[in-house]
N, C-alpha and C. Protein backbone atom coordinates (compact mmCIF):
# COMPACT_ATOMS: atom_id res chain seq x y z
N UNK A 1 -15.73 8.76 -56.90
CA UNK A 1 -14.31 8.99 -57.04
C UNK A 1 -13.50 7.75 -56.69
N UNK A 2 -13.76 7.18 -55.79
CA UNK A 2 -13.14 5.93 -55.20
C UNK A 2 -13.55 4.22 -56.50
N UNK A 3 -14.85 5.09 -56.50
CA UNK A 3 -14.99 4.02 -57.68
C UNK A 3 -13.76 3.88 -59.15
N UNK A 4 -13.90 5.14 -59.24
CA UNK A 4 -13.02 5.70 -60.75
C UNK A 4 -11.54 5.16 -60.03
N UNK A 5 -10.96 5.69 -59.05
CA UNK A 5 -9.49 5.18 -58.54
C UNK A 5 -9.07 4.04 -58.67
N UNK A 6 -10.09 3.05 -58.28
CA UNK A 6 -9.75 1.53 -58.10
C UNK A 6 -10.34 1.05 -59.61
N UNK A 7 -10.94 1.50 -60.38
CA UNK A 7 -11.40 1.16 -61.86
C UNK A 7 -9.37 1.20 -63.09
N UNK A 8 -9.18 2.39 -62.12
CA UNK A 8 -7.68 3.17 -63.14
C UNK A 8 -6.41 2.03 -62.39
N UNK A 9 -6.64 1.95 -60.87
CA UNK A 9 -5.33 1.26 -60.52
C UNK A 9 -6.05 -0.51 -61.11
N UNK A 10 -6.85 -1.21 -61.02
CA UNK A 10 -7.13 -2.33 -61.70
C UNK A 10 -6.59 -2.31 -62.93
N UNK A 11 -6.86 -1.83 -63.79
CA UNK A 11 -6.83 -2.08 -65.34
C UNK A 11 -5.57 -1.49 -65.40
N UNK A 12 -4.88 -0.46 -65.19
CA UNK A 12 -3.78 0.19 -65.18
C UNK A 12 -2.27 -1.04 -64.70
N UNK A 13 -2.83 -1.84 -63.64
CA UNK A 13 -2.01 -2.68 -63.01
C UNK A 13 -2.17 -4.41 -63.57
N UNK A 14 -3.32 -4.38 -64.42
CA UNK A 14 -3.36 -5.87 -65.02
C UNK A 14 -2.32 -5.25 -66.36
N UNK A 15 -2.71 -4.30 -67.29
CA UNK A 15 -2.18 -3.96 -68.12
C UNK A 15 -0.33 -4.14 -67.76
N UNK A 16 0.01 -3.37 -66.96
CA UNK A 16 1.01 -3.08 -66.57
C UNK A 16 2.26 -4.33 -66.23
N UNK A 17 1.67 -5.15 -65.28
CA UNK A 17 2.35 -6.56 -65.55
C UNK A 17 2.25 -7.25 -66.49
N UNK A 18 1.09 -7.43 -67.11
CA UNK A 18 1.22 -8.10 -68.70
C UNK A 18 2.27 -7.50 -69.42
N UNK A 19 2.06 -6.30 -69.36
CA UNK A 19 3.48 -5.90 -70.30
C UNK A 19 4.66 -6.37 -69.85
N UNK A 20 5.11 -6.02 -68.58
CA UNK A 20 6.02 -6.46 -67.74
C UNK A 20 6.65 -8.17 -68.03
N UNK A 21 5.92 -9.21 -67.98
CA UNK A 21 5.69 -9.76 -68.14
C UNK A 21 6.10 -10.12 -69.46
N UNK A 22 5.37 -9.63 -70.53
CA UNK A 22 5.81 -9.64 -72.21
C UNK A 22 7.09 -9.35 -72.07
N UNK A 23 7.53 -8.48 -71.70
CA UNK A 23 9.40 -8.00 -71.80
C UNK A 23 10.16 -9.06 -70.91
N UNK A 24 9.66 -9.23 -70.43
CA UNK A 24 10.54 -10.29 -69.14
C UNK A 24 10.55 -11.80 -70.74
N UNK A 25 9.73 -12.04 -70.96
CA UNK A 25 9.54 -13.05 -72.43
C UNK A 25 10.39 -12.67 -73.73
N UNK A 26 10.35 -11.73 -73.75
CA UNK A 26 11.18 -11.15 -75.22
C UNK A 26 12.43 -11.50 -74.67
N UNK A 27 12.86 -11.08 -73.61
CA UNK A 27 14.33 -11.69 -73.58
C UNK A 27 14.81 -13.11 -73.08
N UNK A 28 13.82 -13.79 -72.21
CA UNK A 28 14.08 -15.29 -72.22
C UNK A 28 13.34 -16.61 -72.95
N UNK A 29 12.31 -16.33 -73.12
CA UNK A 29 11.61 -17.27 -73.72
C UNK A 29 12.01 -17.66 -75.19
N UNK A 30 12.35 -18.68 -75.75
CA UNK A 30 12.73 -19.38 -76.87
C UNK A 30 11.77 -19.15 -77.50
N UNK A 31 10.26 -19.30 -77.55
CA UNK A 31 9.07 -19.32 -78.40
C UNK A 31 8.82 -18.29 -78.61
N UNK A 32 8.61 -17.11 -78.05
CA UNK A 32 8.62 -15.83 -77.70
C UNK A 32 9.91 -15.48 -78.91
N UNK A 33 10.79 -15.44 -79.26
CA UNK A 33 12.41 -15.62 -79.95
C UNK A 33 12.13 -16.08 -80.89
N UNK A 34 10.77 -17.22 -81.47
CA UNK A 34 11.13 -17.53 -82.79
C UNK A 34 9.81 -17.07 -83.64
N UNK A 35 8.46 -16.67 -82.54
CA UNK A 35 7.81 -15.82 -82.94
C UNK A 35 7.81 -14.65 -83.88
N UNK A 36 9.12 -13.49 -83.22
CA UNK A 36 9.60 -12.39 -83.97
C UNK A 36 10.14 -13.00 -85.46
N UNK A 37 10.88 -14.21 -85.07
CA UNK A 37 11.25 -14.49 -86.71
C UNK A 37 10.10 -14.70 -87.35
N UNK A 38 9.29 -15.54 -86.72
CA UNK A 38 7.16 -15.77 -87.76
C UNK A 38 7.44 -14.30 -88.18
N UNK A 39 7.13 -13.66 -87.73
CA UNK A 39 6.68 -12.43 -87.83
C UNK A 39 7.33 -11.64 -89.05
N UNK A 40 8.87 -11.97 -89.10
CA UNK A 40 9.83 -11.60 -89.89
C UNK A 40 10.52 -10.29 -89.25
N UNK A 41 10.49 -10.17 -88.15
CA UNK A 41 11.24 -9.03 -87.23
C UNK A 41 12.63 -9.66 -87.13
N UNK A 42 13.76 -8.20 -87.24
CA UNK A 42 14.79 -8.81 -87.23
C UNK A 42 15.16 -9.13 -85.13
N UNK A 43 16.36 -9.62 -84.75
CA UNK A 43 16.16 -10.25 -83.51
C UNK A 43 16.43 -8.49 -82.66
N UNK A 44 16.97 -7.73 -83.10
CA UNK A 44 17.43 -6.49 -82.32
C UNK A 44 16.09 -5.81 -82.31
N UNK A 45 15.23 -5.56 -82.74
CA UNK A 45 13.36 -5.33 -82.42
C UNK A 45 12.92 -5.98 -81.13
N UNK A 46 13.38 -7.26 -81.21
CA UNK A 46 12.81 -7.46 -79.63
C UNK A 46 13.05 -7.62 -78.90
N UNK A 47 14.59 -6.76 -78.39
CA UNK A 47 15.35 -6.65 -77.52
C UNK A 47 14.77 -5.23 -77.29
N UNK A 48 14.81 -4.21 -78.92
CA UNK A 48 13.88 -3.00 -78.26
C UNK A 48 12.62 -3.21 -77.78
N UNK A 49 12.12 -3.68 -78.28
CA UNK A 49 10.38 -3.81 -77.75
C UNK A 49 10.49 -4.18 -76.20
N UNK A 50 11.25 -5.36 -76.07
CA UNK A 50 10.98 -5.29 -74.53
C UNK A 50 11.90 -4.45 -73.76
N UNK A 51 12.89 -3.79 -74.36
CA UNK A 51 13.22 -2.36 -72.91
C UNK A 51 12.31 -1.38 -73.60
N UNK A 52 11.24 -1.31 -74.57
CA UNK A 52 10.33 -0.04 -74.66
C UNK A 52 8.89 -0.52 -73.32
N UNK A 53 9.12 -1.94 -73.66
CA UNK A 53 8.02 -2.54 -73.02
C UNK A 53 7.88 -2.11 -71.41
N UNK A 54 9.01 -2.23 -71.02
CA UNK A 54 9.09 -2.38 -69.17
C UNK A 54 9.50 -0.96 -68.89
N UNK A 55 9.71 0.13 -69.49
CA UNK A 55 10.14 1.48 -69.04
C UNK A 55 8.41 1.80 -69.25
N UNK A 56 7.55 1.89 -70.46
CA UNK A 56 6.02 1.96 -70.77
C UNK A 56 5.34 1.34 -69.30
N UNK A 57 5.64 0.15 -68.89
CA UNK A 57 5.04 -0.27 -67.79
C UNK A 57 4.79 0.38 -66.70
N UNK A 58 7.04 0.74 -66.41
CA UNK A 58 6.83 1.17 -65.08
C UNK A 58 6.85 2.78 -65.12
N UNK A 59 6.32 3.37 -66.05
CA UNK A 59 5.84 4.63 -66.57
C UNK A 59 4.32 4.92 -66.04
N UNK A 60 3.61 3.85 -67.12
CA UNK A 60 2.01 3.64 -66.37
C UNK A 60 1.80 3.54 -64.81
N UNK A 61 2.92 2.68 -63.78
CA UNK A 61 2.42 1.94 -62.88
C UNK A 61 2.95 3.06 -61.87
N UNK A 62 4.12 3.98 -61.94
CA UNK A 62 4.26 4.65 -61.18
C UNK A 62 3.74 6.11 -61.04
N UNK A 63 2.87 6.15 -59.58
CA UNK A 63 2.24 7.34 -59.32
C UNK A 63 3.14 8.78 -60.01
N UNK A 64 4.47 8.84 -59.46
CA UNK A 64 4.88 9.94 -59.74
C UNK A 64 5.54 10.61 -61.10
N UNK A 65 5.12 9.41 -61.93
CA UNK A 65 6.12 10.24 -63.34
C UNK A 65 5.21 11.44 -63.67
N UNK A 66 5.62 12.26 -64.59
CA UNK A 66 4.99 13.54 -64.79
C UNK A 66 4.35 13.14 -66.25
N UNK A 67 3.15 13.74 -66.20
CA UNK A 67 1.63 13.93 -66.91
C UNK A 67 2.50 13.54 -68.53
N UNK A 68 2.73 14.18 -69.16
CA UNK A 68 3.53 14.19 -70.39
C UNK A 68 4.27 12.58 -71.10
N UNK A 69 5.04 12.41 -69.88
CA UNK A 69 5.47 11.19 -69.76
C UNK A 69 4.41 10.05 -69.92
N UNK A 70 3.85 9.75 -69.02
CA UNK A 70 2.31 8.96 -68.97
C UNK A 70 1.79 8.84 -69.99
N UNK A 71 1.55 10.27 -70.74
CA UNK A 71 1.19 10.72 -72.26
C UNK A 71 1.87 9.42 -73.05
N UNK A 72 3.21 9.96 -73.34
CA UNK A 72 3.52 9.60 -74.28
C UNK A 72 3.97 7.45 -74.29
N UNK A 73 4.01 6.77 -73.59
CA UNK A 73 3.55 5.53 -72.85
C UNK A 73 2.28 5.16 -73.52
N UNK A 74 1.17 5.93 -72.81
CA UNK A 74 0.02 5.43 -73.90
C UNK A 74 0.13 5.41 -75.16
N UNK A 75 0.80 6.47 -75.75
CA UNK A 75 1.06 6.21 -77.51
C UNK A 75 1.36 4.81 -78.08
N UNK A 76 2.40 5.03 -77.02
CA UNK A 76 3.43 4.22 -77.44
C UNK A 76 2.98 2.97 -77.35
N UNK A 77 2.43 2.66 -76.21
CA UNK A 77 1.20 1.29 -76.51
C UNK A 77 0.49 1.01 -77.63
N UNK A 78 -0.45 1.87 -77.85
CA UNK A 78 -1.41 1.81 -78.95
C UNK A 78 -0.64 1.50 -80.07
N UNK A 79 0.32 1.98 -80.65
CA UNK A 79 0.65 1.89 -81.56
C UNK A 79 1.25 0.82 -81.65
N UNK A 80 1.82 0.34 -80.60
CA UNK A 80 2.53 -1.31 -80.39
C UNK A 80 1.49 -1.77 -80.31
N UNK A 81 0.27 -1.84 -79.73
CA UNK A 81 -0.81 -2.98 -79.69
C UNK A 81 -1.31 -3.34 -81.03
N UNK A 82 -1.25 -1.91 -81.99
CA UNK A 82 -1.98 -2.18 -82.98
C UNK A 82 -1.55 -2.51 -84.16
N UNK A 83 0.06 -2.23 -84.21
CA UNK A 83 0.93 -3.24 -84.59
C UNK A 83 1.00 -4.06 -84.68
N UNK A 84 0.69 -5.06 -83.50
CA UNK A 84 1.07 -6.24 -83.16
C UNK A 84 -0.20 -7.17 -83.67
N UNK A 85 -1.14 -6.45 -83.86
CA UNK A 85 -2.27 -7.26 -83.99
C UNK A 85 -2.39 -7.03 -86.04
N UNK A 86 -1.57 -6.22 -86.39
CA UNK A 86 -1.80 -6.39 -87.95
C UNK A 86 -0.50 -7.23 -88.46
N UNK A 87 0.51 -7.53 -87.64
CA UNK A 87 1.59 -8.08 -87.95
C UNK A 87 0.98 -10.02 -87.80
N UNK A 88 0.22 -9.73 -86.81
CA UNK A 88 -0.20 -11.29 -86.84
C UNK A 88 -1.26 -11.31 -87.76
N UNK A 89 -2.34 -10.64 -88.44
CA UNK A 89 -2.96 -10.71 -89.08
C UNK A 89 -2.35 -10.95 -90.51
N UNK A 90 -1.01 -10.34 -90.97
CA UNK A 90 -0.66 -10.56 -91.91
C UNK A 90 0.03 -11.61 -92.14
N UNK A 91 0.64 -12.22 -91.04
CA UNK A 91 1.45 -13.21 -91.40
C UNK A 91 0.73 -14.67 -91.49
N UNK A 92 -0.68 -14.41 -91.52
CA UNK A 92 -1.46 -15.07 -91.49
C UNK A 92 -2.04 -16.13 -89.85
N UNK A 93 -1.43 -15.47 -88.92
CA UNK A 93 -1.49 -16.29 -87.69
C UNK A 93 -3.37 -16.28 -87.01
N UNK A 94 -3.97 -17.17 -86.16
CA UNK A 94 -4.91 -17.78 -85.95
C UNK A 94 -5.69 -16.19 -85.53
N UNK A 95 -7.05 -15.70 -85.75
CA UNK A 95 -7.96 -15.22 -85.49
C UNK A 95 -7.61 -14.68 -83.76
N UNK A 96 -7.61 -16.17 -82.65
CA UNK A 96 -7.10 -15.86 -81.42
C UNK A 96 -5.96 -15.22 -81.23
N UNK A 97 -4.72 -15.17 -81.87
CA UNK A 97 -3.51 -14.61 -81.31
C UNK A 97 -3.82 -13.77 -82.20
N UNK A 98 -4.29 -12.94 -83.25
CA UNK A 98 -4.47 -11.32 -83.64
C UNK A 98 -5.34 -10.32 -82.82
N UNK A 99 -5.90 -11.15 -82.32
CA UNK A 99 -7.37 -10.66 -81.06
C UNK A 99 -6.92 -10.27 -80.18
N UNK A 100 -5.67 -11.13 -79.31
CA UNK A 100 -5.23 -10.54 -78.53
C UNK A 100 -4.53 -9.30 -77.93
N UNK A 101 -3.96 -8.78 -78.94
CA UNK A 101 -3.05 -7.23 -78.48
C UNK A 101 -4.15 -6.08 -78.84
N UNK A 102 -5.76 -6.50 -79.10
CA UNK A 102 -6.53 -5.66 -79.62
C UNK A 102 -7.66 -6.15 -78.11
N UNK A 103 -7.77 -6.99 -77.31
CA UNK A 103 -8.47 -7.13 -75.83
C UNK A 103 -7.82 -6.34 -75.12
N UNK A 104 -5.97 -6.23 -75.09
CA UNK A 104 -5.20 -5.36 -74.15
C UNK A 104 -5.22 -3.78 -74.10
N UNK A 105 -5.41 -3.62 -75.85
CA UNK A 105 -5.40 -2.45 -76.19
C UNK A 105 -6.70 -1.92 -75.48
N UNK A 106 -8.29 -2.80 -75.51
CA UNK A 106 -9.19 -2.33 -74.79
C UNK A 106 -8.75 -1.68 -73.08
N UNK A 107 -8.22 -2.95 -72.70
CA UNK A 107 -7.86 -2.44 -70.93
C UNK A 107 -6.91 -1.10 -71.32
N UNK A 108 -5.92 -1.19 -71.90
CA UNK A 108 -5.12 0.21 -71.80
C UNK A 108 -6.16 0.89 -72.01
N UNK A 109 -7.32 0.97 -73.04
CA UNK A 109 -8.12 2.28 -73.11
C UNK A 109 -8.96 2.39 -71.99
N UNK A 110 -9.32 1.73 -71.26
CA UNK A 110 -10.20 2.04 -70.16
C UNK A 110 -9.11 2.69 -68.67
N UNK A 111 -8.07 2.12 -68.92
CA UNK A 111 -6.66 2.64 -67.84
C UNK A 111 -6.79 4.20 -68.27
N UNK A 112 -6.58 4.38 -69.90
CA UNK A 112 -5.91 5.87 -70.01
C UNK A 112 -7.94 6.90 -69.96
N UNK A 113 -8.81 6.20 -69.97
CA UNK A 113 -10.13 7.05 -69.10
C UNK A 113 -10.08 7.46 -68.32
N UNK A 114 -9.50 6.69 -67.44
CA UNK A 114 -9.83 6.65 -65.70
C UNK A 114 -8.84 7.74 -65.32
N UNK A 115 -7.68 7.57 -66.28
CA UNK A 115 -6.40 8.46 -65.72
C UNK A 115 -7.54 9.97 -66.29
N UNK A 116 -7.31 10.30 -67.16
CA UNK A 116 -7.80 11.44 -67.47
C UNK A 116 -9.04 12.08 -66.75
N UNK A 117 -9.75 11.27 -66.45
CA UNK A 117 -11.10 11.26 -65.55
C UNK A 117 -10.36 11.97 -64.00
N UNK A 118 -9.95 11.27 -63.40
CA UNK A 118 -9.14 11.40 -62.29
C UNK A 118 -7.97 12.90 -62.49
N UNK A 119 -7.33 12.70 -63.25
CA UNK A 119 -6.27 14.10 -63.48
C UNK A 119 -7.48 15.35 -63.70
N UNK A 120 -8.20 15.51 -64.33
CA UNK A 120 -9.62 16.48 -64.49
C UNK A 120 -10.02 16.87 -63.23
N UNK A 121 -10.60 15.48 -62.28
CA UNK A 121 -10.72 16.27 -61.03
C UNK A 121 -10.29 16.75 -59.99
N UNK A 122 -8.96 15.95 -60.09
CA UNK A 122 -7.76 16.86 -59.24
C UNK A 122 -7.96 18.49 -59.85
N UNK A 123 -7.42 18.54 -61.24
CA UNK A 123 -6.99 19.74 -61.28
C UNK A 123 -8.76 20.69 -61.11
N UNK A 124 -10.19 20.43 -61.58
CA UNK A 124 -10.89 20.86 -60.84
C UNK A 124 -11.05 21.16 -59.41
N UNK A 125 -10.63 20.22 -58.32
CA UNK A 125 -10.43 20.14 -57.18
C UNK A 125 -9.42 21.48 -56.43
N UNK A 126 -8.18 21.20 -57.50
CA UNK A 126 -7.22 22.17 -57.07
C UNK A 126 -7.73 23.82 -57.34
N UNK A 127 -8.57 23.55 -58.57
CA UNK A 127 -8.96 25.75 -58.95
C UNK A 127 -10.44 25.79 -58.03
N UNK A 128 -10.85 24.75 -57.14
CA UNK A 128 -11.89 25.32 -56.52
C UNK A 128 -11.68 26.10 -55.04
């Protein structure tokens, strides 16, 4: 159990500032700013992306949001990760930067295991 805890807060908390991190970039970083234009995103996308980005974060990172919530965060990742990795694929960008939102997407999937793993045995725990 202790194993699984510190497996979910690791990956849960690298994930979590990277994103953090990414949004903190969408709104200051210049390169980060002309990227979305590569991309052909208009500039109001990544002003949303990064307040979808850092509410998703501190969604994941905080113990107490409710189950549902958490839920819907992971979606919302995946579907941004996997986005992000066909948007660079199409615009023709390097092998390495399409790879990347598809390594993160791995850690989110091993974060949203551990959570489910862990929520299972609570609520086993709780009907015993």
């Amino acid at each position: 159990m202790k194993k699984d805890r510190l497996i979910f807060w690791i990956t849960t908390g690298i994930f979590g500032v990277m994103m953090l991190f990414s949004a903190f970039n969408y709104f200051f970083n210049e390169e980060v700013k002309s990227g979305f234009v590569h991309l052909g995103f208009p500039d109001y996308f990544r002003i949303e992306l990064g307040i979808a980005k850092m509410l998703g974060a501190l969604t994941l990172l905080l113990p107490m949001m409710p189950d549902k919530i958490k839920q819907f965060a992971y979606v919302g990742f995946t579907i941004n990760l996997l986005s992000a990795a066909i948007a660079h694929m199409a615009s023709g960008d390097p092998l390495s930067v399409s790879i990347m939102p598809l390594v993160f997407l791995g850690i989110l999937a091993v974060s949203y295991i551990y959570y489910e793993k862990l929520k299972y045995r609570s609520a086993v725990k709780a009907n015993a």
